[in-house]
C-alpha atoms as a PDB file:
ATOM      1  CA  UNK A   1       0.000   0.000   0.000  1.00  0.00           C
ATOM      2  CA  UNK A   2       1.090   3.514  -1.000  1.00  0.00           C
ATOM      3  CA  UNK A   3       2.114   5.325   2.290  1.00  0.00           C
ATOM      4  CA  UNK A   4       1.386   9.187   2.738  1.00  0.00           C
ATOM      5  CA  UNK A   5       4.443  11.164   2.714  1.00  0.00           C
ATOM      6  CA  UNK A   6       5.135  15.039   3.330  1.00  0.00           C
ATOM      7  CA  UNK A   7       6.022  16.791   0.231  1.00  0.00           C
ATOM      8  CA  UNK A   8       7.111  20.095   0.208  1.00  0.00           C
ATOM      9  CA  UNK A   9       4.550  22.599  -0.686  1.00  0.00           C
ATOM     10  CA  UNK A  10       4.689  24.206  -4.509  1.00  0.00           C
ATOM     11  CA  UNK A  11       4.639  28.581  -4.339  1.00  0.00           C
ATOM     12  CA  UNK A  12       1.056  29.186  -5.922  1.00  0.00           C
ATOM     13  CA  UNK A  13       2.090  31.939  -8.842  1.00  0.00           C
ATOM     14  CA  UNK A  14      -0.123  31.701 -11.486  1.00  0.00           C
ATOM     15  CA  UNK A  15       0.002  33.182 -15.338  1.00  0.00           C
ATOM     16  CA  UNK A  16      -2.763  35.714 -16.187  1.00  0.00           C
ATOM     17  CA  UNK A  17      -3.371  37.355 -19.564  1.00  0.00           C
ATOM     18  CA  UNK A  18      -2.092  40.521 -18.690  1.00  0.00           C
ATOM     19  CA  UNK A  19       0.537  40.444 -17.789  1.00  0.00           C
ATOM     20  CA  UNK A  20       1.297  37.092 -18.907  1.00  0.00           C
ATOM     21  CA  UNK A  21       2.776  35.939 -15.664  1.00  0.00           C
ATOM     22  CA  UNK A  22       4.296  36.856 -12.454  1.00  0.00           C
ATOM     23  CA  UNK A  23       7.087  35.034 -13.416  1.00  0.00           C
ATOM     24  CA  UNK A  24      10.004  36.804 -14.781  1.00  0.00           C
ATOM     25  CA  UNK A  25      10.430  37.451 -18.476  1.00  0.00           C
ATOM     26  CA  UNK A  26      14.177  36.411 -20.129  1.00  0.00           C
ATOM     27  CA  UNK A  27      14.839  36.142 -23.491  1.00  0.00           C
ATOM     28  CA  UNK A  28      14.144  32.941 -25.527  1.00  0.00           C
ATOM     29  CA  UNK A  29      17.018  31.211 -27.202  1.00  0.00           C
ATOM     30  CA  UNK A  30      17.413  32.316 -30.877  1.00  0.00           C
ATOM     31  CA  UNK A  31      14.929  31.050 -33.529  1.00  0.00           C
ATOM     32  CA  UNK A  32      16.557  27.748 -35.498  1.00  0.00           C
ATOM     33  CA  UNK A  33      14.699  27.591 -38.978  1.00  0.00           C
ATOM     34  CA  UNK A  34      15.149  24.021 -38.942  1.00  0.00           C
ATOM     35  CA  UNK A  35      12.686  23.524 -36.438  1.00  0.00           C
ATOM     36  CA  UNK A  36       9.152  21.922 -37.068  1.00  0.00           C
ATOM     37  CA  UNK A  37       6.321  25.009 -37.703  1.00  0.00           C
ATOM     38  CA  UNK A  38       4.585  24.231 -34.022  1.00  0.00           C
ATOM     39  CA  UNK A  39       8.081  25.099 -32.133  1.00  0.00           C
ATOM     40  CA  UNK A  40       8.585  27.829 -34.569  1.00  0.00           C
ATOM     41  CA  UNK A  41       5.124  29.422 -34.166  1.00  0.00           C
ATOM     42  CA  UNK A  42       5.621  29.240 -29.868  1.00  0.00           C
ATOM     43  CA  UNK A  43       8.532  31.046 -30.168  1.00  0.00           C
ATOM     44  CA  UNK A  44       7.141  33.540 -32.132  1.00  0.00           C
ATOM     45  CA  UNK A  45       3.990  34.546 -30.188  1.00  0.00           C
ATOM     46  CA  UNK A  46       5.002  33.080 -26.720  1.00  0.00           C
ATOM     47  CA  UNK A  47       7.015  34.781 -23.784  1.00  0.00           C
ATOM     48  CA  UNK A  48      10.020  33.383 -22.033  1.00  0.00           C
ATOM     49  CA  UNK A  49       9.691  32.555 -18.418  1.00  0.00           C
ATOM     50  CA  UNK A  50      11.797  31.697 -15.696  1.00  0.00           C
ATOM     51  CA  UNK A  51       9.962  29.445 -13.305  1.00  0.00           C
ATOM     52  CA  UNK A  52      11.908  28.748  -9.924  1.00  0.00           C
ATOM     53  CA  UNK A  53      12.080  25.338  -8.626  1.00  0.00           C
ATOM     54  CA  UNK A  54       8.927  24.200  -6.459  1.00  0.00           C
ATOM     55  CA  UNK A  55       6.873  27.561  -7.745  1.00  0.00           C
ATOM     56  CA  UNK A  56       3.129  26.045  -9.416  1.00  0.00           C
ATOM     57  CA  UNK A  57       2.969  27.054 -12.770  1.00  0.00           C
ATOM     58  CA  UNK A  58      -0.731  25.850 -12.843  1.00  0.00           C
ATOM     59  CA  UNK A  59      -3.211  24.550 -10.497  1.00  0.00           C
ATOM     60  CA  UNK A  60      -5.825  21.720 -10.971  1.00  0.00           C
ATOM     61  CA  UNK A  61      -8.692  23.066 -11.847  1.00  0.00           C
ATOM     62  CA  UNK A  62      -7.733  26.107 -13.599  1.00  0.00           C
ATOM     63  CA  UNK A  63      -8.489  28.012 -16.669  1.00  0.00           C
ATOM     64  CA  UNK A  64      -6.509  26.220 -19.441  1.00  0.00           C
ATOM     65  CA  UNK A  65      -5.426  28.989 -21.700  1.00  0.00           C
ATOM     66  CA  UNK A  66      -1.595  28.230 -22.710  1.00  0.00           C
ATOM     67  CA  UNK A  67       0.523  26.087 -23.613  1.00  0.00           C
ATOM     68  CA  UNK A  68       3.931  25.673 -22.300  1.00  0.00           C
ATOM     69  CA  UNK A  69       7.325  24.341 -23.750  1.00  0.00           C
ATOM     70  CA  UNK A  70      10.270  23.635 -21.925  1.00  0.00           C
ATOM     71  CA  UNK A  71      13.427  25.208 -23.004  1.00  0.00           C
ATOM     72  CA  UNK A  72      15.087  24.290 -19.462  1.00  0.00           C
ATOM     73  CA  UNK A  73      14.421  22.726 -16.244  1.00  0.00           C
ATOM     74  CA  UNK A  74      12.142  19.570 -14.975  1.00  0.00           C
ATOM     75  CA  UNK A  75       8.553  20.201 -14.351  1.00  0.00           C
ATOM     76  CA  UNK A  76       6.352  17.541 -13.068  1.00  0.00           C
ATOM     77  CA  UNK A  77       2.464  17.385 -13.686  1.00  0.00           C
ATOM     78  CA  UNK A  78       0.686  15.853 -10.719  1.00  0.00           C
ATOM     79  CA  UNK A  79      -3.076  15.678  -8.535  1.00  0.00           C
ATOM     80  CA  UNK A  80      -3.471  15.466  -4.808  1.00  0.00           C
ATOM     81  CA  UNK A  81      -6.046  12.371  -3.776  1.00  0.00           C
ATOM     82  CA  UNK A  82      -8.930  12.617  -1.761  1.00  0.00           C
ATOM     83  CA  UNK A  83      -6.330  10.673   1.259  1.00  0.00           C
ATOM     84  CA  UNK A  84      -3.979  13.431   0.642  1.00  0.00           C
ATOM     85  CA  UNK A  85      -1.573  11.047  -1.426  1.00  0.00           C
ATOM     86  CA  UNK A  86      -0.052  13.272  -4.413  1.00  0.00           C
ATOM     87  CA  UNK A  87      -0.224  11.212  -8.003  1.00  0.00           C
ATOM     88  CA  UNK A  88       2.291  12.637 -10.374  1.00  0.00           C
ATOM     89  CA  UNK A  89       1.306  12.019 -13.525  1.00  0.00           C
ATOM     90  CA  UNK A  90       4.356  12.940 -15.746  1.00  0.00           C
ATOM     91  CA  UNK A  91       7.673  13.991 -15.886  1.00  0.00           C
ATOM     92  CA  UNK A  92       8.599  17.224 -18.777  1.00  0.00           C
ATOM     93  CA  UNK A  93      11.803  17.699 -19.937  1.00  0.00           C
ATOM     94  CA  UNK A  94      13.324  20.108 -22.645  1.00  0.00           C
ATOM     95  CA  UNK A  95      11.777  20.230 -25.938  1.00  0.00           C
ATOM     96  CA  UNK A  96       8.439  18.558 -23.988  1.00  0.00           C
ATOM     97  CA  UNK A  97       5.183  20.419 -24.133  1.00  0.00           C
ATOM     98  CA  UNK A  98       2.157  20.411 -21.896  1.00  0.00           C
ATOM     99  CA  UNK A  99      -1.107  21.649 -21.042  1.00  0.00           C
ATOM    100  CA  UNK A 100      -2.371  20.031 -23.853  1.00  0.00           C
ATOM    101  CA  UNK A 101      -5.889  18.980 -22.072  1.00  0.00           C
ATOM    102  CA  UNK A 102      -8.775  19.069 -23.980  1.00  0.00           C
ATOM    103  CA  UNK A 103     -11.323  21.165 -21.961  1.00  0.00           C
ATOM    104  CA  UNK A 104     -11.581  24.230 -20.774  1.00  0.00           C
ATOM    105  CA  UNK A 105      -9.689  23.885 -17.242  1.00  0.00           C
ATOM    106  CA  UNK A 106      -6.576  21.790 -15.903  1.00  0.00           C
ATOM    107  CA  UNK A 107      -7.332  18.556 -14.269  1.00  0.00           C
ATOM    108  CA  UNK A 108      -3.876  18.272 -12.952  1.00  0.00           C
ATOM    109  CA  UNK A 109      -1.097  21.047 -11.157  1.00  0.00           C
ATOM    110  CA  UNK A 110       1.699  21.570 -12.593  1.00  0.00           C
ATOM    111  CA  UNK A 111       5.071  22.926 -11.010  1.00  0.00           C
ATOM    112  CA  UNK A 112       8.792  22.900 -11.525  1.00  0.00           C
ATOM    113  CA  UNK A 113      11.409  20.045  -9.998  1.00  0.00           C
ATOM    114  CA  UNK A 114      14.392  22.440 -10.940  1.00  0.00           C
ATOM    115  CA  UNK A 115      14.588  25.592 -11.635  1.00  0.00           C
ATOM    116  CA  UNK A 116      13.296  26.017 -15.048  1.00  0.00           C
ATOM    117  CA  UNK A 117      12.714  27.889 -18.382  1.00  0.00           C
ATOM    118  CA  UNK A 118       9.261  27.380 -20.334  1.00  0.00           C
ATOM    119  CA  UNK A 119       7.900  28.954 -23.406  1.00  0.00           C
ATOM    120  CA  UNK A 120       4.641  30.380 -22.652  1.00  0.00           C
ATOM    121  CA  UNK A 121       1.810  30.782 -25.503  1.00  0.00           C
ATOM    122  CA  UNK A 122      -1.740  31.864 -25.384  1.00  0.00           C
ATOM    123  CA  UNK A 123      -4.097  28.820 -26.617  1.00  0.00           C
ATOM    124  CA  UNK A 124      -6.083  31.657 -28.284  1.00  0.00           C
ATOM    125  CA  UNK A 125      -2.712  33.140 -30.651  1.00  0.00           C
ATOM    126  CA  UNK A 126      -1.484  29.543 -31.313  1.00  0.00           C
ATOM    127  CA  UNK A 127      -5.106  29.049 -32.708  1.00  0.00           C
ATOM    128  CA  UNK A 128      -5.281  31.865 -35.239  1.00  0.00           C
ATOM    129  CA  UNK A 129      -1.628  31.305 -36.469  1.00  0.00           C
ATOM    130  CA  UNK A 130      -3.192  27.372 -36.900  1.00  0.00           C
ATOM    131  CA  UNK A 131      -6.021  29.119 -38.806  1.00  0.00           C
ATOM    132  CA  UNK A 132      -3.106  29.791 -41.191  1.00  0.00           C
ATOM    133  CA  UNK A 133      -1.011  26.782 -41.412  1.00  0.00           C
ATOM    134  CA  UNK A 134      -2.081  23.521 -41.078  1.00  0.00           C
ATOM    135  CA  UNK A 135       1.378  22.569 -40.659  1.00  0.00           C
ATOM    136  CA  UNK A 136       0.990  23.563 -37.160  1.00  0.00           C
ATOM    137  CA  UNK A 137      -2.160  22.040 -36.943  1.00  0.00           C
ATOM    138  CA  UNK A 138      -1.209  18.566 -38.102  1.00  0.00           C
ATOM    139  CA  UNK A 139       2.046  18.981 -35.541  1.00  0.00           C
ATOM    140  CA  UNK A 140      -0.111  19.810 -32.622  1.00  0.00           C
ATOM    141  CA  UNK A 141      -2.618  16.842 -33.169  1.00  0.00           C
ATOM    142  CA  UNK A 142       0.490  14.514 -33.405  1.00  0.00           C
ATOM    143  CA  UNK A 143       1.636  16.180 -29.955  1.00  0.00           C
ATOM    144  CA  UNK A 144      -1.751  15.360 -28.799  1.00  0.00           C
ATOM    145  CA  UNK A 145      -1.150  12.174 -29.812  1.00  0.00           C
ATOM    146  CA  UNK A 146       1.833  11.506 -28.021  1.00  0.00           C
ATOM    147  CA  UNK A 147       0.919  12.428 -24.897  1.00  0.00           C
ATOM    148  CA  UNK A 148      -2.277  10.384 -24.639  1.00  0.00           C
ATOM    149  CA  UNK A 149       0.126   7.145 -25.623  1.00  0.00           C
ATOM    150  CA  UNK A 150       2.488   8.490 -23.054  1.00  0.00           C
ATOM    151  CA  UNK A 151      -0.758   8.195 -20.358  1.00  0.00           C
ATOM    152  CA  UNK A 152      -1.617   4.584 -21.767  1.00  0.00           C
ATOM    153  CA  UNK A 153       1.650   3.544 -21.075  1.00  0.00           C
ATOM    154  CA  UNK A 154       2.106   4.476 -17.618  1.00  0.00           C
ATOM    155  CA  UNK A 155      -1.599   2.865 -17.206  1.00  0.00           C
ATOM    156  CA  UNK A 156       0.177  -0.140 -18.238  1.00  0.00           C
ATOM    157  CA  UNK A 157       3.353  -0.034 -16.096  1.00  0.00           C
ATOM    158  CA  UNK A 158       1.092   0.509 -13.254  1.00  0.00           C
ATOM    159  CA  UNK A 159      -0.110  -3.052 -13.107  1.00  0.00           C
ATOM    160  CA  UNK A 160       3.616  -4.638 -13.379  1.00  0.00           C
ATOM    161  CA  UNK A 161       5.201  -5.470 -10.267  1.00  0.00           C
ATOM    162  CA  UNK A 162       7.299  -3.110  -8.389  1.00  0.00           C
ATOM    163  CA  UNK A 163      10.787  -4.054 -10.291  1.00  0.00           C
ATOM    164  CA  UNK A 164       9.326  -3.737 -13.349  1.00  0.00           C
ATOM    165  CA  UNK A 165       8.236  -0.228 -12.856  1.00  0.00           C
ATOM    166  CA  UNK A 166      10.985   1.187 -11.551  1.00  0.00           C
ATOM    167  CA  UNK A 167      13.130  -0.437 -14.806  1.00  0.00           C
ATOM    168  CA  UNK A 168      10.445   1.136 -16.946  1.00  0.00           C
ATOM    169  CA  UNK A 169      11.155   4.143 -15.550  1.00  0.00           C
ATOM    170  CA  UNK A 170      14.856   3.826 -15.909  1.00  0.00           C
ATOM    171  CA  UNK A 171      14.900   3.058 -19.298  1.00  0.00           C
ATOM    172  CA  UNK A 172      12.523   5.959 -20.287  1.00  0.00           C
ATOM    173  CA  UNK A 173      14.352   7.980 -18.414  1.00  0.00           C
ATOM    174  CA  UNK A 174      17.587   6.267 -20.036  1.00  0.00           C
ATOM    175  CA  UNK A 175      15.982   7.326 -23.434  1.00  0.00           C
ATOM    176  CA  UNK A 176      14.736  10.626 -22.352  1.00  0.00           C
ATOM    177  CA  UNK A 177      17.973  12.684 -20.810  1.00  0.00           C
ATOM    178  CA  UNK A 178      21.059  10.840 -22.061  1.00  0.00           C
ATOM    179  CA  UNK A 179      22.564   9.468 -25.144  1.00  0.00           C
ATOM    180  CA  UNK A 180      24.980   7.646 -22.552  1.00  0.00           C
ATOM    181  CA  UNK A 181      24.752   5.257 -19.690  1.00  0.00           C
ATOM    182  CA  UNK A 182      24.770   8.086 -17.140  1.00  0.00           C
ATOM    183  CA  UNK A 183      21.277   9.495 -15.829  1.00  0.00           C
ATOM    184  CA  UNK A 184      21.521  12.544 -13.463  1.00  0.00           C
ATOM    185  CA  UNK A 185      17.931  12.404 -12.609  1.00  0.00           C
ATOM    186  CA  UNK A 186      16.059  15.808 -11.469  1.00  0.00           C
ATOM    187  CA  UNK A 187      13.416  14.259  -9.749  1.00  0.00           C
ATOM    188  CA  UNK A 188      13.831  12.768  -5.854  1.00  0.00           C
ATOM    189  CA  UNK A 189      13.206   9.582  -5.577  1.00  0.00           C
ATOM    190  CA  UNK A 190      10.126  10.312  -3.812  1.00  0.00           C
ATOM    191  CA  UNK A 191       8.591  12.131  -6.907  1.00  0.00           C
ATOM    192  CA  UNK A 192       9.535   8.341  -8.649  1.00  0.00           C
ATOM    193  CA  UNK A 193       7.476   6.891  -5.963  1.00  0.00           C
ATOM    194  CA  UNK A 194       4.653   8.998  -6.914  1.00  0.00           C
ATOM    195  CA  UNK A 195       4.959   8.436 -10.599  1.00  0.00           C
ATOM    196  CA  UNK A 196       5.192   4.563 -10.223  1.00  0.00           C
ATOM    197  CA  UNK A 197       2.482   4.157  -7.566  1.00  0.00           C
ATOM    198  CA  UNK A 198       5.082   2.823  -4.836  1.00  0.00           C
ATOM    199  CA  UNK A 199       6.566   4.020  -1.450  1.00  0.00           C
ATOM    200  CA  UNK A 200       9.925   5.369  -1.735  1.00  0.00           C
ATOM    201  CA  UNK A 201      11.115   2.595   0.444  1.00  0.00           C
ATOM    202  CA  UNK A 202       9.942   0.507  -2.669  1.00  0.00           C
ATOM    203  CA  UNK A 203      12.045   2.501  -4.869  1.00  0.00           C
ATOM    204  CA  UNK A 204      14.889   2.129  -2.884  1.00  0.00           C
ATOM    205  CA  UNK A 205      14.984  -0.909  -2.106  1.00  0.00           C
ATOM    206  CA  UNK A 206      14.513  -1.840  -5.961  1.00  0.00           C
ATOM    207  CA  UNK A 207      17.235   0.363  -6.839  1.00  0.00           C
ATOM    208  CA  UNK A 208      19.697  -1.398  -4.274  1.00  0.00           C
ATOM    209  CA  UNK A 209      18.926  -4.709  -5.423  1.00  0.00           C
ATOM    210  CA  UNK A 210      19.722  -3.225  -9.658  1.00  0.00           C
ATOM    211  CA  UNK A 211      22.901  -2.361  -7.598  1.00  0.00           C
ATOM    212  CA  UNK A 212      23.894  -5.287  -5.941  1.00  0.00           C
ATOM    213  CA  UNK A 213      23.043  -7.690  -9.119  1.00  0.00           C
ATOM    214  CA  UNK A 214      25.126  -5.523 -10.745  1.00  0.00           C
ATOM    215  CA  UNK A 215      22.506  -3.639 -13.208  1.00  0.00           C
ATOM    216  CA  UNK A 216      23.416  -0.496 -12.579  1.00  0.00           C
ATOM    217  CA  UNK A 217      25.329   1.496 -10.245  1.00  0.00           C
ATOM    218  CA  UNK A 218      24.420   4.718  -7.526  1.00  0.00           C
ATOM    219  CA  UNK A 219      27.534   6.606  -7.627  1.00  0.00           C
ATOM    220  CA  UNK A 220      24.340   9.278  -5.429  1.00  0.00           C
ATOM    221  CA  UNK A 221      20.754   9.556  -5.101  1.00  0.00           C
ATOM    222  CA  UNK A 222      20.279  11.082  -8.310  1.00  0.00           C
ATOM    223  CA  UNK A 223      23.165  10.195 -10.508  1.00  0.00           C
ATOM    224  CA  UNK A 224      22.304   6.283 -11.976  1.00  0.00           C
ATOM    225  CA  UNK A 225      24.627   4.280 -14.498  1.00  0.00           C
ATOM    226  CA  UNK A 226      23.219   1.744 -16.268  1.00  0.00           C
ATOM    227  CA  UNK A 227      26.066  -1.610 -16.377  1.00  0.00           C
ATOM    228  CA  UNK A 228      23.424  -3.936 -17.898  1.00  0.00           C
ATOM    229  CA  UNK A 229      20.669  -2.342 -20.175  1.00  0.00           C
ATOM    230  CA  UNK A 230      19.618  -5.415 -21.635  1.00  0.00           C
ATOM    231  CA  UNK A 231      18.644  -7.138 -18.009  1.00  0.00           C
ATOM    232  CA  UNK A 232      16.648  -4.273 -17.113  1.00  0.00           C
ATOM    233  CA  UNK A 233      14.746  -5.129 -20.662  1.00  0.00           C
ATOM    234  CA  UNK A 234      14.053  -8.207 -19.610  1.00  0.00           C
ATOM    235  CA  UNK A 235      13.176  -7.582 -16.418  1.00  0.00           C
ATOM    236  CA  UNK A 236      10.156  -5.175 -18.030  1.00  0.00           C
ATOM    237  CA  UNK A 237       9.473  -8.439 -20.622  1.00  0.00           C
END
C-alpha cells in the first residue's frame, strides 16, 4: 500500500493574460529555422519565463489557456487524492510540451522540480496562427497524440510489479535525458514513488537490489549508471 508522505509545498504563482505571468520574463534562445512550424510558431507569439524550482505554474482546476514548452528545467504534472496522497502524472523535460488537455480547465497542477525555463503561448494566438497553417495544426494533433500514448503507457506499467516499474522508468528515463549510460535524474526519488504508484522505500529498495546484481550502479541519489541495459529489458518483458 502507497504510504502518505510530506512533500514540500509548490509557491502558488499563477500566469494571467495581462501580464502574462508573475514570473520573470528572459529572453528565448534564438529562432533555429530548422525547427518543425509548431516550435517555430511558440517562439514567435510566446514569452520566455523563468519558473523557480517548487513555484506552481498551474493549479488543478484552472483556466486552461496556454501552452507551455520547456526550453530548461524539470517540471512535473501531478493531482493530490482525496487521502492526501499526491499522483504525479508525468515527468517534462526540454523540448516537452504540456497543457495540452482538452477542456476548458486543468485537471492536474503543474510545477517545476528544478529551476526552469518554459515557453509560454496563449491557446487563443497559437489558434489563429493554426487558422493559417495547417502545418501547425497537423504537428499539434500529433503532440496530442503523443501524450495520450504516453498516459496509456504508464496505465500499463502501473499493473507490473514493483521491479518492473521502476526499470520502466529507468529506461525511459535512459531514453529521455542521455545518449549515454549516465542518468543525473532531477526528480527525488520520492517524486519516482509517486509516478510509479510505490513508497519510496519501494524505490529504494529496488534500486539497491539493480545495484547489488550488478545492473546499474548509484555513484548518489540522483546520478544512476546503467552496467546492464539489456537485463533491465528483460526484467520489463
Amino acid at each position: 500500500m502507497h504510504t502518505q508522505a510530506a512533500h514540500i509545498a509548490p509557491t502558488r504563482r499563477t500566469f494571467h493574460p495581462a501580464p502574462i505571468g508573475t514570473f520573470p520574463q528572459i529572453t528565448p534562445p534564438p529562432l533555429n529555422h530548422a525547427d518543425e512550424p509548431f516550435s517555430l510558431a511558440v517562439r514567435l507569439v510566446g514569452a520566455c519565463m523563468f519558473c523557480p524550482r517548487n513555484v506552481e505554474i498551474f493549479g488543478e482546476t484552472e483556466s486552461a489557456n496556454y501552452l507551455y514548452k520547456m526550453v530548461s528545467g524539470c517540471v512535473r504534472t501531478y493531482r493530490i487524492l482525496s487521502d492526501g496522497r499526491r499522483q504525479i502524472d508525468g515527468f517534462y523535460l526540454p523540448g516537452d510540451v504540456f497543457g495540452l488537455g482538452i477542456g476548458a480547465n486543468h485537471t492536474m497542477s503543474a510545477d517545476a522540480i528544478a529551476d526552469s525555463t518554459v515557453l509560454v503561448v496563449k491557446r487563443s494566438a497559437l489558434n489563429a496562427i493554426t487558422d493559417r497553417d495547417p502545418a501547425i495544426g497537423r504537428e499539434l494533433l500529433w503532440l496530442t497524440a503523443q501524450e495520450l500514448r504516453r498516459v496509456q503507457d504508464r496505465i500499463l506499467l502501473l499493473v507490473k510489479s514493483a521491479q518492473e516499474r521502476v526499470a520502466g522508468f529507468l529506461l525511459e528515463m535512459a531514453d529521455r535525458v542521455v545518449a549515454n549510460e549516465v542518468i543525473d535524474l532531477p526528480m527525488s526519488r520520492q517524486d519516482i514513488a509517486d509516478y510509479l504508484g510505490l513508497t519510496i522505500e519501494t524505490v529504494s529498495r529496488t534500486l539497491s537490489a539493480f545495484e547489488r546484481s550488478a545492473t546499474i550502479a548509484l555513484p548518489t541519489s540522483r546520478r544512476i549508471v546503467l552496467r546492464d541495459r539489456a537485463a533491465l529489458t528483460r526484467i520489463i518483458g
